[in-house]
Protein backbone atom coordinates (compact mmCIF):
# COMPACT_ATOMS: atom_id res chain seq x y z
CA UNK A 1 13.99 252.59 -80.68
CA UNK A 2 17.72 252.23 -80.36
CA UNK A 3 18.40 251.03 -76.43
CA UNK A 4 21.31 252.02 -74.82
CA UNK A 5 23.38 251.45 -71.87
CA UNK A 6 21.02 249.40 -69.34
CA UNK A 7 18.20 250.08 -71.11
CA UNK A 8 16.13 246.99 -71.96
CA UNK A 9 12.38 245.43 -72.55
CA UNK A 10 10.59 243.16 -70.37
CA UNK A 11 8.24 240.44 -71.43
CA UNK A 12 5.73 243.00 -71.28
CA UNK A 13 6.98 244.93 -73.47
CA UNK A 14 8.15 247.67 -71.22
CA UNK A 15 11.00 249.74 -70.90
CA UNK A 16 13.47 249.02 -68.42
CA UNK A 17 16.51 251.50 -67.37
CA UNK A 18 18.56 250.58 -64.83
CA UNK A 19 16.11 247.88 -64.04
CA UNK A 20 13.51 250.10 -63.06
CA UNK A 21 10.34 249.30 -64.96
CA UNK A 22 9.39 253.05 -66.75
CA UNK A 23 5.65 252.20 -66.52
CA UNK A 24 5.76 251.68 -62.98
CA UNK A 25 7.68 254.57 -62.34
CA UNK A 26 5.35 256.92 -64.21
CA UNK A 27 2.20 255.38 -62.26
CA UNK A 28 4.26 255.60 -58.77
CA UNK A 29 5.78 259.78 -59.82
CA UNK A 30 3.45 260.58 -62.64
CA UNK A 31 4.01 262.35 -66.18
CA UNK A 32 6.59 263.75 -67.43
CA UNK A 33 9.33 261.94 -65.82
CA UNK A 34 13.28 262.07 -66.27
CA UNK A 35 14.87 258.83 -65.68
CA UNK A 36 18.45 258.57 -65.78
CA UNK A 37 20.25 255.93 -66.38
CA UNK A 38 23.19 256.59 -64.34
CA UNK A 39 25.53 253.49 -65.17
CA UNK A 40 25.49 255.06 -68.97
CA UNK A 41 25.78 258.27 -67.82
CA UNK A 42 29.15 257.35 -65.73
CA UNK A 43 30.18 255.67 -69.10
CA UNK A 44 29.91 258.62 -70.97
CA UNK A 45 31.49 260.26 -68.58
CA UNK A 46 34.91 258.01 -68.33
CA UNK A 47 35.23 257.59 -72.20
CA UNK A 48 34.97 261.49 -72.89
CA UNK A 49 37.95 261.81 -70.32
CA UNK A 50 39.69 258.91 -71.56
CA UNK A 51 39.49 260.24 -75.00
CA UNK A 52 40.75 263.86 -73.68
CA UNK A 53 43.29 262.35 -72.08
CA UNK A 54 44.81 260.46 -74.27
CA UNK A 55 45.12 262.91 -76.87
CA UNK A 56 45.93 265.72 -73.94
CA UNK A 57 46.65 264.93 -71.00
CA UNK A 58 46.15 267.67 -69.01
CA UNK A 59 42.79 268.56 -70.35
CA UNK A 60 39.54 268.98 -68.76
CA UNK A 61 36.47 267.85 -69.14
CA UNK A 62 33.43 269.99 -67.93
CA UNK A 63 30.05 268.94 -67.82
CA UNK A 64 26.76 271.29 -69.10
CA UNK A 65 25.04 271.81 -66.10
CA UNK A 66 22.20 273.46 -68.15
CA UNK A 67 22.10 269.66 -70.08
CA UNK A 68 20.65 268.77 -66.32
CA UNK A 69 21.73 269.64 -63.34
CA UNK A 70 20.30 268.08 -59.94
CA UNK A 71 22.17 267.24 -56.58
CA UNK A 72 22.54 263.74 -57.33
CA UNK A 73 24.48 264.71 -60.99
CA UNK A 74 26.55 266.84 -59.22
CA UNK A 75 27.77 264.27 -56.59
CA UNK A 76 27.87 261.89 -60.26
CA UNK A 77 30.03 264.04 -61.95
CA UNK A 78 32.15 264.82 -59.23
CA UNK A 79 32.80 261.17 -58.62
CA UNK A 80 33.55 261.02 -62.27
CA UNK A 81 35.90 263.81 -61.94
CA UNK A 82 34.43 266.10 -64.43
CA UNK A 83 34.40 269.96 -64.04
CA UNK A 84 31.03 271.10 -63.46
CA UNK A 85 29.85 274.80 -65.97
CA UNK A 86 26.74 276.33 -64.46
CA UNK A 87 25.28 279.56 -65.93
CA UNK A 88 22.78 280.97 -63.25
CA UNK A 89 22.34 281.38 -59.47
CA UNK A 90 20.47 278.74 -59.22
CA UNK A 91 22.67 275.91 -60.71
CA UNK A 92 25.98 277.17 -58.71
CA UNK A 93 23.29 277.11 -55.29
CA UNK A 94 22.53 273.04 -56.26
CA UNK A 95 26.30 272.50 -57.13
CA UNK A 96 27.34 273.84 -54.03
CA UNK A 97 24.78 272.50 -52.20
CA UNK A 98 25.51 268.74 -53.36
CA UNK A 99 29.06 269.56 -52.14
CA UNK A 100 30.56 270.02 -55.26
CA UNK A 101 34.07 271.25 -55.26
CA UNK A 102 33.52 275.05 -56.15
CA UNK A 103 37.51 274.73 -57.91
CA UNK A 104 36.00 272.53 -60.40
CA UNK A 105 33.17 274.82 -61.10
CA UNK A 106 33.05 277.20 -64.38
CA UNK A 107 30.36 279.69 -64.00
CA UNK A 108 29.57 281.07 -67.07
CA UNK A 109 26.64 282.64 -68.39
CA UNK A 110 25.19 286.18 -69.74
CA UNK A 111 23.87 289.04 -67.36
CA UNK A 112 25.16 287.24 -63.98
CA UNK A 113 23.72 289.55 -61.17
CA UNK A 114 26.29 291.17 -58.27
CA UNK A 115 24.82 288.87 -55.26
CA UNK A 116 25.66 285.88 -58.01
CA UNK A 117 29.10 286.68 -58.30
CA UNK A 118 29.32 288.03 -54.87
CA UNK A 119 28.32 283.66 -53.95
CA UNK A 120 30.62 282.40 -56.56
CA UNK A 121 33.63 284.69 -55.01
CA UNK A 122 33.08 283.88 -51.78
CA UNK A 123 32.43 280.02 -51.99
CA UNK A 124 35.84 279.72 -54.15
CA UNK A 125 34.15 278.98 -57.51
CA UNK A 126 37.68 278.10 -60.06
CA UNK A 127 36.52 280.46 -62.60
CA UNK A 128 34.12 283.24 -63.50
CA UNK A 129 33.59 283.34 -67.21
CA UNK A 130 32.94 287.32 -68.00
CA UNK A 131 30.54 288.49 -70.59
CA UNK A 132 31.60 291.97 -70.32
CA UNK A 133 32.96 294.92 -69.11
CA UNK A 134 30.60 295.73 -66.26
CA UNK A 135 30.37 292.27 -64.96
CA UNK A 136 34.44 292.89 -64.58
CA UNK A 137 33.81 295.94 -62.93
CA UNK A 138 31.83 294.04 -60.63
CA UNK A 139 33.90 291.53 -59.86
């Protein structure tokens, strides 16, 4: 196994992320578990926009929401200062509910229902990806 970021092993021969023993995590939350290592994460995060930058500056970088999106990401990629693309209901509600800026958020996505759109309108979402002609006539 190739670590990376603050992943490690202990003496026991357990993974570390973070410093967070896995195998006492899994005992404490149980099976499956998604551990994130957020100091690698925020790394990721800098050197994509780094590497955008550099080439363009006025680029953006926007972050998959469907990759895995939870409050605490949101707040993480926010700090980051990544835009934010969210394809469903559901994923603009958590953005919006971890205070994301809605400015920064690209919703996107196929077969986007009127109250969805009706939400991202009226919260200020930065742009509504359409995926055809009655979704415009909606909108």
């Amino acid at each position: 196994m190739k670590l990376r970021g603050t992943m490690s092993i202990d003496h026991r021969g357990h993974l570390l992320i973070g410093g967070c023993d896995t195998v006492e995590l899994a005992r404490q939350y149980g099976t499956p578990l998604y551990v994130i290592d957020e100091v690698a994460l925020r790394e990721k995060a800098r050197e994509y926009r780094r590497a955008f930058h550099h080439y363009m500056p006025d680029s953006e970088v926007i972050y998959a929401g469907k990759a895995l999106l939870t409050s605490a990401i949101c707040r993480i990629i926010d700090e980051e200062q990544l835009s934010l693309d969210v394809v469903s209901g559901g994923e603009l509600y958590t953005a919006l509910a971890a205070g994301f800026p809605p400015e920064r958020i690209y919703f996107h996505g196929n077969n986007k229902s009127p109250a969805e759109l009706t939400m991202a309108v009226t919260k200020g979402v930065g742009r509504i990806v359409v995926d055809n002609l009655h979704e415009l006539r909606l909108l």
